[in-house]
N, C-alpha and C. Protein backbone atom coordinates (compact mmCIF):
# COMPACT_ATOMS: atom_id res chain seq x y z
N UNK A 1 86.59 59.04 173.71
CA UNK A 1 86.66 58.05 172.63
C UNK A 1 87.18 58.72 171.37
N UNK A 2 88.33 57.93 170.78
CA UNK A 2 88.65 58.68 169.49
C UNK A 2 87.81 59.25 168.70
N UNK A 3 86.69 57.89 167.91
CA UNK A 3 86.01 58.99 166.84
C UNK A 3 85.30 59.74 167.73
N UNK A 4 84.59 60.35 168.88
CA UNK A 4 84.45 61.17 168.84
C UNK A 4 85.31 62.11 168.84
N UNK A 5 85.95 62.11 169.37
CA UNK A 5 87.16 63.63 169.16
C UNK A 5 87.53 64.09 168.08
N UNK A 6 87.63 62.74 167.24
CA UNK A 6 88.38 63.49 166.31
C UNK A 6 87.30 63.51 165.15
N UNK A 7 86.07 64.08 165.34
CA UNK A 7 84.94 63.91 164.06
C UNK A 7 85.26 65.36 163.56
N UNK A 8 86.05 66.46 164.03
CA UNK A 8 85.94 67.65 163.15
C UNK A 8 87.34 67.22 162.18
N UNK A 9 88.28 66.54 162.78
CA UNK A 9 89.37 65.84 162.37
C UNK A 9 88.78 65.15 160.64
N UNK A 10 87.79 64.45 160.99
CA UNK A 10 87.33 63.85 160.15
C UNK A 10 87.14 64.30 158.57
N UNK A 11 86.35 65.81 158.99
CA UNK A 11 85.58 66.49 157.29
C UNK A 11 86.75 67.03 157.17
N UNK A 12 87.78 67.31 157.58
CA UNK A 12 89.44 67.26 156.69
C UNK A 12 89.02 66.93 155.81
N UNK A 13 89.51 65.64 156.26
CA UNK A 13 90.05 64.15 155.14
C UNK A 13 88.66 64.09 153.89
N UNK A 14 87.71 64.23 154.23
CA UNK A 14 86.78 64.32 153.26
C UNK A 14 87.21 65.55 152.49
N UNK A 15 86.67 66.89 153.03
CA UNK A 15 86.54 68.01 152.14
C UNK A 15 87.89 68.25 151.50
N UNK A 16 88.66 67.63 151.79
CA UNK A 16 90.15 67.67 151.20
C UNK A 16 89.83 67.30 149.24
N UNK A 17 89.48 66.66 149.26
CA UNK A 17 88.88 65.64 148.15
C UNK A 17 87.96 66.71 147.28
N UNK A 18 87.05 67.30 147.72
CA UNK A 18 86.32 68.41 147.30
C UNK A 18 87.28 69.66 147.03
N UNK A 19 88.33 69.38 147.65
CA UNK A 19 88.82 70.80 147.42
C UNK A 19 89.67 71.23 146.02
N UNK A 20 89.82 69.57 145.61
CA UNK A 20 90.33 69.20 144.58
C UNK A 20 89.49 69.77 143.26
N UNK A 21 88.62 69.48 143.18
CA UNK A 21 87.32 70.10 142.30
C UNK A 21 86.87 71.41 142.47
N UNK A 22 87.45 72.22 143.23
CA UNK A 22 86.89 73.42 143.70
C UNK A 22 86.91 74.42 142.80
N UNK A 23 86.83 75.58 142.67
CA UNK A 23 87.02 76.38 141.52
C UNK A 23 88.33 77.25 141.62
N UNK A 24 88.77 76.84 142.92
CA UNK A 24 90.23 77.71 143.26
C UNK A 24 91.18 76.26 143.20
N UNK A 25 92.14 76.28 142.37
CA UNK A 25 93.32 75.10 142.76
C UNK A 25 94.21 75.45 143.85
N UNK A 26 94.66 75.04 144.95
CA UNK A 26 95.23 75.30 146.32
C UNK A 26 96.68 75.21 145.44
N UNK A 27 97.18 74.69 145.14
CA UNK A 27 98.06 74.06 144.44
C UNK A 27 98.50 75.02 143.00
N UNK A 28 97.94 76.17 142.61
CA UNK A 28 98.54 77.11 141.55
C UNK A 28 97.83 77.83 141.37
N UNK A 29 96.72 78.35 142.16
CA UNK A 29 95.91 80.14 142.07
C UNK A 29 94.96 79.75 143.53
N UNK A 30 95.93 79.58 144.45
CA UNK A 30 94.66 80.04 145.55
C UNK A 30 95.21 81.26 145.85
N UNK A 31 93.64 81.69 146.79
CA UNK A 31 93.53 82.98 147.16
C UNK A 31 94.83 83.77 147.61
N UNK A 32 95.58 83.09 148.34
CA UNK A 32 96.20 84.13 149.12
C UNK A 32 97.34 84.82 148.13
N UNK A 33 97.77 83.76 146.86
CA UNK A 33 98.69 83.95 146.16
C UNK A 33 98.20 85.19 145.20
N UNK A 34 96.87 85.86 144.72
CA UNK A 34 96.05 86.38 144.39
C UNK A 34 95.91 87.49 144.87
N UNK A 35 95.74 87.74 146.25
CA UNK A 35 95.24 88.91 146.92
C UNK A 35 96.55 88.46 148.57
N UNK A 36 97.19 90.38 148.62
CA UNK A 36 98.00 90.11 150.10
C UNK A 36 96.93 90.32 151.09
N UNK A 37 95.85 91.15 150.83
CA UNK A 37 94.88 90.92 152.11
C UNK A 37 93.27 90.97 151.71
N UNK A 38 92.68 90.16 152.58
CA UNK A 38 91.39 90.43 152.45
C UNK A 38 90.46 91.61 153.55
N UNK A 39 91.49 92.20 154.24
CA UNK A 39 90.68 93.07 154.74
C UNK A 39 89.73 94.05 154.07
N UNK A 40 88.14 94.10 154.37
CA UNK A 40 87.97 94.83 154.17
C UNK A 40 87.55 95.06 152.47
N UNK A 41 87.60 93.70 151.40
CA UNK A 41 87.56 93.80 150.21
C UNK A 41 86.92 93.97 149.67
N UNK A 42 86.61 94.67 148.35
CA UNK A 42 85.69 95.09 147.73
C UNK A 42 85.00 96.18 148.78
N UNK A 43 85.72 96.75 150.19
CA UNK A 43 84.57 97.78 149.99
C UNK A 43 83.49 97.14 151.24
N UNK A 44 83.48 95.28 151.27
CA UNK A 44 82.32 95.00 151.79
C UNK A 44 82.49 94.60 153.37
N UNK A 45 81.75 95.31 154.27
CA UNK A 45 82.03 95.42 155.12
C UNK A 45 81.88 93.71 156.22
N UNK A 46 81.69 92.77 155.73
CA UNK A 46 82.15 91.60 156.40
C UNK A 46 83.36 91.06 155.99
N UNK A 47 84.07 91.66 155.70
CA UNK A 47 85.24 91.01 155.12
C UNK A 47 86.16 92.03 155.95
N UNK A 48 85.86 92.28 157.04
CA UNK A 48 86.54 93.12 157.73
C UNK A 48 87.33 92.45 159.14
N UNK A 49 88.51 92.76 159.31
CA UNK A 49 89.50 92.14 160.11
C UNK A 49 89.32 90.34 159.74
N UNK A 50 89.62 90.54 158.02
CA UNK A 50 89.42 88.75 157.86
C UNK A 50 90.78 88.22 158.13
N UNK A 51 91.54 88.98 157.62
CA UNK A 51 92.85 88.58 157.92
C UNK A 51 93.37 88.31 159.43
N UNK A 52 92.95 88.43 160.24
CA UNK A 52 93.26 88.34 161.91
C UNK A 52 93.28 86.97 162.10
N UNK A 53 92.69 86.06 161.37
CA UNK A 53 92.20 85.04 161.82
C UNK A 53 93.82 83.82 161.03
N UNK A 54 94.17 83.93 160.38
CA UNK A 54 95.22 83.30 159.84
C UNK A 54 96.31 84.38 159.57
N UNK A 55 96.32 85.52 159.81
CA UNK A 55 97.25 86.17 159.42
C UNK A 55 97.52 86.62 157.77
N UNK A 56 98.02 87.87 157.33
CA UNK A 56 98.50 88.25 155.97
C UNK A 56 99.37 87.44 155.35
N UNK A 57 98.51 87.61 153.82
CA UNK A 57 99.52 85.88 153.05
C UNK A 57 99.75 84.88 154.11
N UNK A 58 98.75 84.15 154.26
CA UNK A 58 98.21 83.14 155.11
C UNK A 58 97.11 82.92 155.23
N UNK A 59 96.78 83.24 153.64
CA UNK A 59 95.51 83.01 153.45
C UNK A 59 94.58 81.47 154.58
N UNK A 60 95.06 80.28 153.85
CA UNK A 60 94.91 79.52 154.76
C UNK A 60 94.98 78.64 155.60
N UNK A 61 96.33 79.34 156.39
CA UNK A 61 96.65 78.56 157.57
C UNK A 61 97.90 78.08 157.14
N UNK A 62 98.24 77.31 156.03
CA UNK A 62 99.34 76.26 155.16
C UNK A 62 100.56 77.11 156.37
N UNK A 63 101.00 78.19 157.01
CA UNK A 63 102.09 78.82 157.27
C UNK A 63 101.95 78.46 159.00
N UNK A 64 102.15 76.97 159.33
CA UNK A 64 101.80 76.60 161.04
C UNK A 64 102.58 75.74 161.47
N UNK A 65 102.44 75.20 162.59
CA UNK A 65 103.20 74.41 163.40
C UNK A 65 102.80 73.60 164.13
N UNK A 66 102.97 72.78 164.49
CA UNK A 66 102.41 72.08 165.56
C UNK A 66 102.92 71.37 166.93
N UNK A 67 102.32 71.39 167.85
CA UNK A 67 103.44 70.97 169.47
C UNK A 67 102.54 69.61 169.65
N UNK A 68 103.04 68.50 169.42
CA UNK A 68 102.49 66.75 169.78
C UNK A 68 102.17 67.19 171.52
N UNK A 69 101.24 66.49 171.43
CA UNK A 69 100.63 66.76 173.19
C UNK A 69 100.78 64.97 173.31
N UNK A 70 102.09 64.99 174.21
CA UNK A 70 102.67 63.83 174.70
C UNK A 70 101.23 62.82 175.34
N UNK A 71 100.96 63.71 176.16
CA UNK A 71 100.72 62.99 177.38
C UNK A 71 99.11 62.46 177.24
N UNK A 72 98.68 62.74 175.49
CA UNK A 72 97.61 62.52 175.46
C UNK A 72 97.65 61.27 174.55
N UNK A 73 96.92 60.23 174.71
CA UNK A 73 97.42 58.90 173.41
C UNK A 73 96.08 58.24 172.98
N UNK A 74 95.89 58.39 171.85
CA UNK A 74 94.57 57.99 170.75
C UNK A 74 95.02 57.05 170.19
N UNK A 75 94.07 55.76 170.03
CA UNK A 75 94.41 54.72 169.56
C UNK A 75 93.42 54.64 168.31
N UNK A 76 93.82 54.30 167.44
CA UNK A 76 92.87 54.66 165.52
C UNK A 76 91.89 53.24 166.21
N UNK A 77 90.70 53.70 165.51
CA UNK A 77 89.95 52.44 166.05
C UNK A 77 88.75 52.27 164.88
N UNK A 78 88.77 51.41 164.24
CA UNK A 78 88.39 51.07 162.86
C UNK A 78 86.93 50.57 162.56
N UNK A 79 85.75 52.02 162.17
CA UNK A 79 84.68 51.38 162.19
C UNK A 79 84.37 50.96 160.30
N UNK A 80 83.03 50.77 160.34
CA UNK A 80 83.02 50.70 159.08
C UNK A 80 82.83 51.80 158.51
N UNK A 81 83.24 51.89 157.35
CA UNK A 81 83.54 52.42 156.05
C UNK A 81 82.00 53.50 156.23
N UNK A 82 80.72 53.08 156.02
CA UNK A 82 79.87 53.66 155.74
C UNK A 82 79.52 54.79 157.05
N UNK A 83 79.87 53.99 157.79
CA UNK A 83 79.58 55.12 158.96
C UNK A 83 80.37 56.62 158.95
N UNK A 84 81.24 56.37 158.81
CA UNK A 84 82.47 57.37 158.54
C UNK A 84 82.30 58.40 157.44
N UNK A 85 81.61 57.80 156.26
CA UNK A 85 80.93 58.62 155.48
C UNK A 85 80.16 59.31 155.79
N UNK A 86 78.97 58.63 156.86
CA UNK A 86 77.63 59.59 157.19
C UNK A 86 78.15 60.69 158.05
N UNK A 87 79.22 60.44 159.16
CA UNK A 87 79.43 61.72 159.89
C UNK A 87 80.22 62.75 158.72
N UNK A 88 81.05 62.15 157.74
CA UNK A 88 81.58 63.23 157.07
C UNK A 88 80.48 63.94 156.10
N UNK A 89 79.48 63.51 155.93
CA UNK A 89 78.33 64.30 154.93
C UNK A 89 77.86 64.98 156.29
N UNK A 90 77.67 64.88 157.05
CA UNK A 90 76.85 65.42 158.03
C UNK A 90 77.58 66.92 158.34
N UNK A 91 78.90 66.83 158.42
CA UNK A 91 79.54 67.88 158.69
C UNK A 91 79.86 68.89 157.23
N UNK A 92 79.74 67.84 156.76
CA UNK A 92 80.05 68.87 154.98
C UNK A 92 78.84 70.09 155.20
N UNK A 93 77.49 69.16 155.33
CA UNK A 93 76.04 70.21 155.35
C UNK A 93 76.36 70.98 156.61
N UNK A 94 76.79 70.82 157.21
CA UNK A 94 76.88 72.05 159.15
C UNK A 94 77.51 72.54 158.17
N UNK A 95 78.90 72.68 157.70
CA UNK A 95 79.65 73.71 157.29
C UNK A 95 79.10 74.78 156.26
N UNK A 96 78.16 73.78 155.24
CA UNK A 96 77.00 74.82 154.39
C UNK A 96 76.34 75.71 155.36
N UNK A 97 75.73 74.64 156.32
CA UNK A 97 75.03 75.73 157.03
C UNK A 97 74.74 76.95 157.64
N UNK A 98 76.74 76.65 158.22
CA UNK A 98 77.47 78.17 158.93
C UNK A 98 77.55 79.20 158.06
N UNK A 99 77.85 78.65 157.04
CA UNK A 99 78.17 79.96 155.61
C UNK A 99 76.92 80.42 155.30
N UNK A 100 75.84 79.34 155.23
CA UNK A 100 74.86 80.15 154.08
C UNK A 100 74.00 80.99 155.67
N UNK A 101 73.98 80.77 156.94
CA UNK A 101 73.32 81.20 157.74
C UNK A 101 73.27 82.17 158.99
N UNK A 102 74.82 81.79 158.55
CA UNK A 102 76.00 83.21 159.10
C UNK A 102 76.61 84.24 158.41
N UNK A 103 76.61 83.99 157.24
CA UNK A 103 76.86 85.38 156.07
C UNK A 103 76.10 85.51 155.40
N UNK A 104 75.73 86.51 155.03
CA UNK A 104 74.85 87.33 154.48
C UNK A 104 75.01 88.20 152.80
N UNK A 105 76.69 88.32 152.94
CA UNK A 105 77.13 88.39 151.61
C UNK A 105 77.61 87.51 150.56
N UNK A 106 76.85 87.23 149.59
CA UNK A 106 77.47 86.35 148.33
C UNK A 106 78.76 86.21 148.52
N UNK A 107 79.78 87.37 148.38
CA UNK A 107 81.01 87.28 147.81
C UNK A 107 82.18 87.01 149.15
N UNK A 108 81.79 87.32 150.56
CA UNK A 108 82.22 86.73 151.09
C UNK A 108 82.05 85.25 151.76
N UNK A 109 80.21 84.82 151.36
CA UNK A 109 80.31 83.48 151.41
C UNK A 109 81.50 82.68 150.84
N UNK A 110 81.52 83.38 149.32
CA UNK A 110 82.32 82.51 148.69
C UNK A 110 83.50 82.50 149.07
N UNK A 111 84.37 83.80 149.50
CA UNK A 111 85.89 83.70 150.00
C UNK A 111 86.29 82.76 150.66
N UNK A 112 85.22 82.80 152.27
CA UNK A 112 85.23 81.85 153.19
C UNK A 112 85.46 80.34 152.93
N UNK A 113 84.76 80.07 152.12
CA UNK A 113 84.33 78.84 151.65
C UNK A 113 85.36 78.13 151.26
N UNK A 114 85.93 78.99 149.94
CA UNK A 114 87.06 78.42 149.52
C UNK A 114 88.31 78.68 150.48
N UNK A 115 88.27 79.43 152.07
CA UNK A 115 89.55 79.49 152.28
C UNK A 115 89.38 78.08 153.04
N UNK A 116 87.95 77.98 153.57
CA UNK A 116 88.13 76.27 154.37
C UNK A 116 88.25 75.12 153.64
N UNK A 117 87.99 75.14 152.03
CA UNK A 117 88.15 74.18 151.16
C UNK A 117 90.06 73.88 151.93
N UNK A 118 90.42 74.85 150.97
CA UNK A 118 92.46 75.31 151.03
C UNK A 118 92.79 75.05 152.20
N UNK A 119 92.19 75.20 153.12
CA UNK A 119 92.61 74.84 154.53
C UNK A 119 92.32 73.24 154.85
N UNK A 120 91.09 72.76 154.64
CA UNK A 120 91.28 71.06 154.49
C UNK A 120 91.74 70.19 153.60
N UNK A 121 92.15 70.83 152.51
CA UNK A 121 93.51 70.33 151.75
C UNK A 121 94.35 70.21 152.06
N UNK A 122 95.54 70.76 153.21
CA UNK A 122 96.53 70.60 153.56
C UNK A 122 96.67 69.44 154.15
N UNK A 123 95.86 68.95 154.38
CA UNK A 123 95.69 67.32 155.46
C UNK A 123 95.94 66.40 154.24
N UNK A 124 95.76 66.44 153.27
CA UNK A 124 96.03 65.32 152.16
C UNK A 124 97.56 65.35 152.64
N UNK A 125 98.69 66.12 152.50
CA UNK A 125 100.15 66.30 152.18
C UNK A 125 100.28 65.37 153.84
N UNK A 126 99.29 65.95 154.67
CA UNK A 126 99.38 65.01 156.07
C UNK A 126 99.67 63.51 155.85
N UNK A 127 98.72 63.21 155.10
CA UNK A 127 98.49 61.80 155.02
C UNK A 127 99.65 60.98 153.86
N UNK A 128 99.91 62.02 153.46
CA UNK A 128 100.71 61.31 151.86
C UNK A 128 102.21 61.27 152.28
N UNK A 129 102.08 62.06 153.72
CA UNK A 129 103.68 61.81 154.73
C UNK A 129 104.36 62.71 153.43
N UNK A 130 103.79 63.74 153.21
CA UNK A 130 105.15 64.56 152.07
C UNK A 130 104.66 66.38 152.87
N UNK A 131 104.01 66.54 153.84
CA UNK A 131 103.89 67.83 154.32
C UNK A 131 105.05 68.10 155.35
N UNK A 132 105.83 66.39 156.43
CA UNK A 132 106.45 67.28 157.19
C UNK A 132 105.99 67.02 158.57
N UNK A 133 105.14 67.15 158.28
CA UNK A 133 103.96 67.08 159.88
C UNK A 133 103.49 65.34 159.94
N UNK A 134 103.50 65.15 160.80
CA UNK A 134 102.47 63.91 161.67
C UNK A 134 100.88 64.32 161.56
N UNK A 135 100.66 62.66 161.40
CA UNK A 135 99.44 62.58 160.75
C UNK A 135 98.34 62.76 162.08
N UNK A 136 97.80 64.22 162.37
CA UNK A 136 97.04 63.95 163.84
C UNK A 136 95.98 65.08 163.55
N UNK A 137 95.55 65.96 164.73
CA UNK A 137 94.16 66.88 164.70
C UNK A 137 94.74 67.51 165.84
N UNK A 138 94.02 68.70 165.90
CA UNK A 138 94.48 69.73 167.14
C UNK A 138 93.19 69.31 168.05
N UNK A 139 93.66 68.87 169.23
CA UNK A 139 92.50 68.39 170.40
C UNK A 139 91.85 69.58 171.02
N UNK A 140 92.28 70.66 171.19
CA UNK A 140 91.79 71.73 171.76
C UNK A 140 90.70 72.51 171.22
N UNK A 141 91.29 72.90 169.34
CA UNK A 141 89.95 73.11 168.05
C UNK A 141 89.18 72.15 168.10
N UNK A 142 89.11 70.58 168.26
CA UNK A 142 88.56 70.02 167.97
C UNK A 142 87.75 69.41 169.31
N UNK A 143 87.95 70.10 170.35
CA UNK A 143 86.57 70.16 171.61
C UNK A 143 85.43 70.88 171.57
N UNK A 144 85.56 71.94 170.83
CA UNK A 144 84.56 73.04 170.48
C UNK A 144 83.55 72.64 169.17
N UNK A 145 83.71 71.04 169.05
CA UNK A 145 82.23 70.97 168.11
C UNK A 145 81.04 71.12 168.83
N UNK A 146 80.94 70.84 169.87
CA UNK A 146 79.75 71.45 170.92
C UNK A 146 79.61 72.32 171.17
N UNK A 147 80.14 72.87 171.20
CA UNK A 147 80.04 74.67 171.06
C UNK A 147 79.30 75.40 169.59
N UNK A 148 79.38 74.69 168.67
CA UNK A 148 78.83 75.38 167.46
C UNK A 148 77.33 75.41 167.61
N UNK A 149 76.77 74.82 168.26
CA UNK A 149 75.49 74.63 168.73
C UNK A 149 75.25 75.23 169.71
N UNK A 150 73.73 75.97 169.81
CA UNK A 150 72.73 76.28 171.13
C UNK A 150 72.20 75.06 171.35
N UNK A 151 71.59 75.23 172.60
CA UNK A 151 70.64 74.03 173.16
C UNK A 151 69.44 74.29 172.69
N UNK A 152 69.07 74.76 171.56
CA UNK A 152 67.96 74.53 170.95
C UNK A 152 68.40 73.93 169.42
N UNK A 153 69.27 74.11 169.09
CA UNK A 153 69.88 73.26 167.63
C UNK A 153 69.99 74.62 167.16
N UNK A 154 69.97 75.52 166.79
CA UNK A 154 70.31 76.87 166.51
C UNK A 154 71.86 77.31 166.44
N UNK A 155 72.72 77.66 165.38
CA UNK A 155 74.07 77.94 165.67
C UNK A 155 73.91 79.17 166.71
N UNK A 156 75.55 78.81 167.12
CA UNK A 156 75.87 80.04 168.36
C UNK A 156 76.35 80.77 167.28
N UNK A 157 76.58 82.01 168.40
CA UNK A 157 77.31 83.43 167.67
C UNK A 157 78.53 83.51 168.72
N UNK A 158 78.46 82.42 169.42
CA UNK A 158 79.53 83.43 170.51
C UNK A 158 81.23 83.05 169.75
N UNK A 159 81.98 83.74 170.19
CA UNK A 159 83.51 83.68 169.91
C UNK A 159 83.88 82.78 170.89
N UNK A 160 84.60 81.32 170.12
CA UNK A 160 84.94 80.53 170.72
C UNK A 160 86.33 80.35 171.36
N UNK A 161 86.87 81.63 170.68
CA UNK A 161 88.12 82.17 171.96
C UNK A 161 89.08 81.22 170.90
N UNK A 162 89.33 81.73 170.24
CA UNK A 162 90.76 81.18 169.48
C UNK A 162 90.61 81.59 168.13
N UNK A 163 91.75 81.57 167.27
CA UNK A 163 92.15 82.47 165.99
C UNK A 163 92.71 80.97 165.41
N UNK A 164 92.98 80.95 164.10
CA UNK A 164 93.78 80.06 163.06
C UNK A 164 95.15 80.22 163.35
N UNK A 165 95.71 81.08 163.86
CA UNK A 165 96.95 80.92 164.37
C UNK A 165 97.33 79.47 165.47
N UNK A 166 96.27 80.27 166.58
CA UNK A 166 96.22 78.78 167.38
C UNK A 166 96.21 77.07 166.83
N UNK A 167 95.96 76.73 165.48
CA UNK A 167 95.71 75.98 165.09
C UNK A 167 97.41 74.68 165.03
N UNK A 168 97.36 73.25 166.02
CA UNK A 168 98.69 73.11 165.81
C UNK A 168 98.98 73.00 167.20
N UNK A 169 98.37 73.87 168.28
CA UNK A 169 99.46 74.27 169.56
C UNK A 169 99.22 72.80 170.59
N UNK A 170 98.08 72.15 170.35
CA UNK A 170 97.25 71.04 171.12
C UNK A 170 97.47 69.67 170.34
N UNK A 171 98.69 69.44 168.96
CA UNK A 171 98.31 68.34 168.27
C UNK A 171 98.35 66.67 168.85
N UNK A 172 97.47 66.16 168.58
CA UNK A 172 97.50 64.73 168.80
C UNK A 172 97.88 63.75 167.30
N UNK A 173 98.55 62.59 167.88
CA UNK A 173 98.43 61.96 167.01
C UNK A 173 98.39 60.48 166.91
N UNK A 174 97.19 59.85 166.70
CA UNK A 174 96.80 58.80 167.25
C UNK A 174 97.16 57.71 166.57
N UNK A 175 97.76 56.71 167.91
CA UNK A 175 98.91 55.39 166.82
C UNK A 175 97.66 54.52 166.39
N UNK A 176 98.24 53.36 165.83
CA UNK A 176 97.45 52.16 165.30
C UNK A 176 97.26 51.83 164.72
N UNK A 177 97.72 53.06 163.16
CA UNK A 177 97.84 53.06 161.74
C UNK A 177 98.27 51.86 161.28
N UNK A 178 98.30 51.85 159.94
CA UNK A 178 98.72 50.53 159.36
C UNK A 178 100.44 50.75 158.07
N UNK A 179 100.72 52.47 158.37
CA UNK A 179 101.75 52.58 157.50
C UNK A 179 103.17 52.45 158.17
N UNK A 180 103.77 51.74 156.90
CA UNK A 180 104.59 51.21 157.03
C UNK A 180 105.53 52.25 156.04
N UNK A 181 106.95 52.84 156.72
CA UNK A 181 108.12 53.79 155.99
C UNK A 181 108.13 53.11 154.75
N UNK A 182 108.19 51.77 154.51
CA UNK A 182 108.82 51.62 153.20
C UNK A 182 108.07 50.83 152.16
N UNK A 183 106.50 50.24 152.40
CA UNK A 183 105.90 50.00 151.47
C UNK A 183 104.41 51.44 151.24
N UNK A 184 104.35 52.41 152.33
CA UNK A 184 103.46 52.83 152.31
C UNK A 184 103.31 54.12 151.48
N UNK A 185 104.59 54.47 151.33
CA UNK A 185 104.47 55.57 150.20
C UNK A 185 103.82 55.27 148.93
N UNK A 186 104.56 54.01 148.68
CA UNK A 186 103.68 53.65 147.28
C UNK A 186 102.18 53.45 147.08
N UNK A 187 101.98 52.98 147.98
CA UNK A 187 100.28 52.88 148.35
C UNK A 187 99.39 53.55 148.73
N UNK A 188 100.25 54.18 149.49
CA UNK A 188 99.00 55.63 149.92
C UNK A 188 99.25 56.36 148.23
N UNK A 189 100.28 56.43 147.78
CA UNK A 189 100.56 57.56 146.88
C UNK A 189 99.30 56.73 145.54
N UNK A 190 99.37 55.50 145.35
CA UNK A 190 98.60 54.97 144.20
C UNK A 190 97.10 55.04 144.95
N UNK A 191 96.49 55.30 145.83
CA UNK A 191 95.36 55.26 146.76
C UNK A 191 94.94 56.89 146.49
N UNK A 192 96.09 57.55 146.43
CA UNK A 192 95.50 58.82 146.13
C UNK A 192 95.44 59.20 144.77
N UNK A 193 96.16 58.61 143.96
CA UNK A 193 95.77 58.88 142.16
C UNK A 193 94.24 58.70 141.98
N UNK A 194 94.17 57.41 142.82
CA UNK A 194 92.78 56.89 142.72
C UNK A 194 91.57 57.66 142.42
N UNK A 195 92.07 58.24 143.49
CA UNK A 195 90.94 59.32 144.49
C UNK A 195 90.74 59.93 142.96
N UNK A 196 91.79 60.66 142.89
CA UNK A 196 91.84 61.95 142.05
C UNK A 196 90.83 61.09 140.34
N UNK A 197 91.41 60.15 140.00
CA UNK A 197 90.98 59.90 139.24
C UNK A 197 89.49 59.80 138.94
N UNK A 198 88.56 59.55 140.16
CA UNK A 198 87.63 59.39 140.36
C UNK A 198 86.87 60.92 140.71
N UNK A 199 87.60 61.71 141.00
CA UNK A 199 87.62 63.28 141.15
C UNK A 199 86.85 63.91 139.62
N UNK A 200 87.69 63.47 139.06
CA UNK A 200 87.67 64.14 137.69
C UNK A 200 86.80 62.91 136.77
N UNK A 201 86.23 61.77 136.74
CA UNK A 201 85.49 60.81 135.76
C UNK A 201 84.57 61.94 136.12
């Protein structure tokens, strides 16, 4: 079933919005533009082989590709409004959770944090049809939300066998939308001032 599949798909489109407010602008001082590597920074030893995971100056991810997986077809299927919210708060707090309960250092909590902010920002340019890319989710990253869990509710530790590179190689992209080439720029584009505006009141 779509929303399930695509619920990691989902805290994108939310934390995208947050990322806006963040204390790093993705958009004219993020990290990567700042620092060529984080291996190893400051000295502190979890910040070690960080760069493996997206690669040098690639900070996060923005430098990818993606292969449409034909043979797979998602149809958008439209619940209400509020529901959609609760799974996206739900995943905002898991993602607190991983950070504050899987790292141990302040300063690379914070790196992390902001590189997944910068990294679910790029899905706005998805949606605003000005990135390039089709508006979809990688099906393969996005099977492994069961995996973040033990069968006792406890996060795993195990390596779920894939890097940020991989990110892209599995994309789906599910029809049913409602945009239209030639009235929808304007609307998504005034839909997202919105946002922003409401960002910053």
């Amino acid at each position: 079933m779509f929303s399930k599949i695509a619920l990691p798909l989902l805290t994108l489109s939310a934390v995208a919005g947050s990322a806006l407010a963040a204390p790093f602008n993705p958009q004219n001082q993020s990290l990567n533009r700042r620092y060529v590597s984080f291996d190893n920074w400051g000295s502190i030893s979890s910040f070690d082989n960080f760069d493996n995971f997206y690669g040098v100056e690639n900070f996060s991810g923005e430098i990818s590709s993606s292969v449409v997986v034909e043979q797979q077809v998602e149809v958008c299927e439209s619940v209400s409004i509020e529901i959609v919210q609760q799974k996206l708060l739900v995943l905002q707090e898991i993602a607190k959770r991983i950070v504050t309960e899987q790292i141990c250092e302040v300063e690379t909590q914070t790196v992390v944090f902001q590189q997944f902010l910068s990294s679910c920002s790029h899905f706005s340019s998805d949606l605003l049809h000005t990135s390039g890319l089709q508006v979809g989710y990688d099906s393969a990253i996005a099977s492994h939300f069961s995996d973040i869990f033990e069968a006792d509710g406890s996060l795993s530790t195990s390596d779920l066998g894939f890097s940020g590179s991989d990110l892209g190689q599995s994309y789906v992209v599910p029809t049913g939308s409602n945009w239209n080439s030639a009235t929808s720029p304007s609307s998504v584009g005034s839909a997202y001032s919105a946002a922003l505006s409401a960002v910053s009141a």
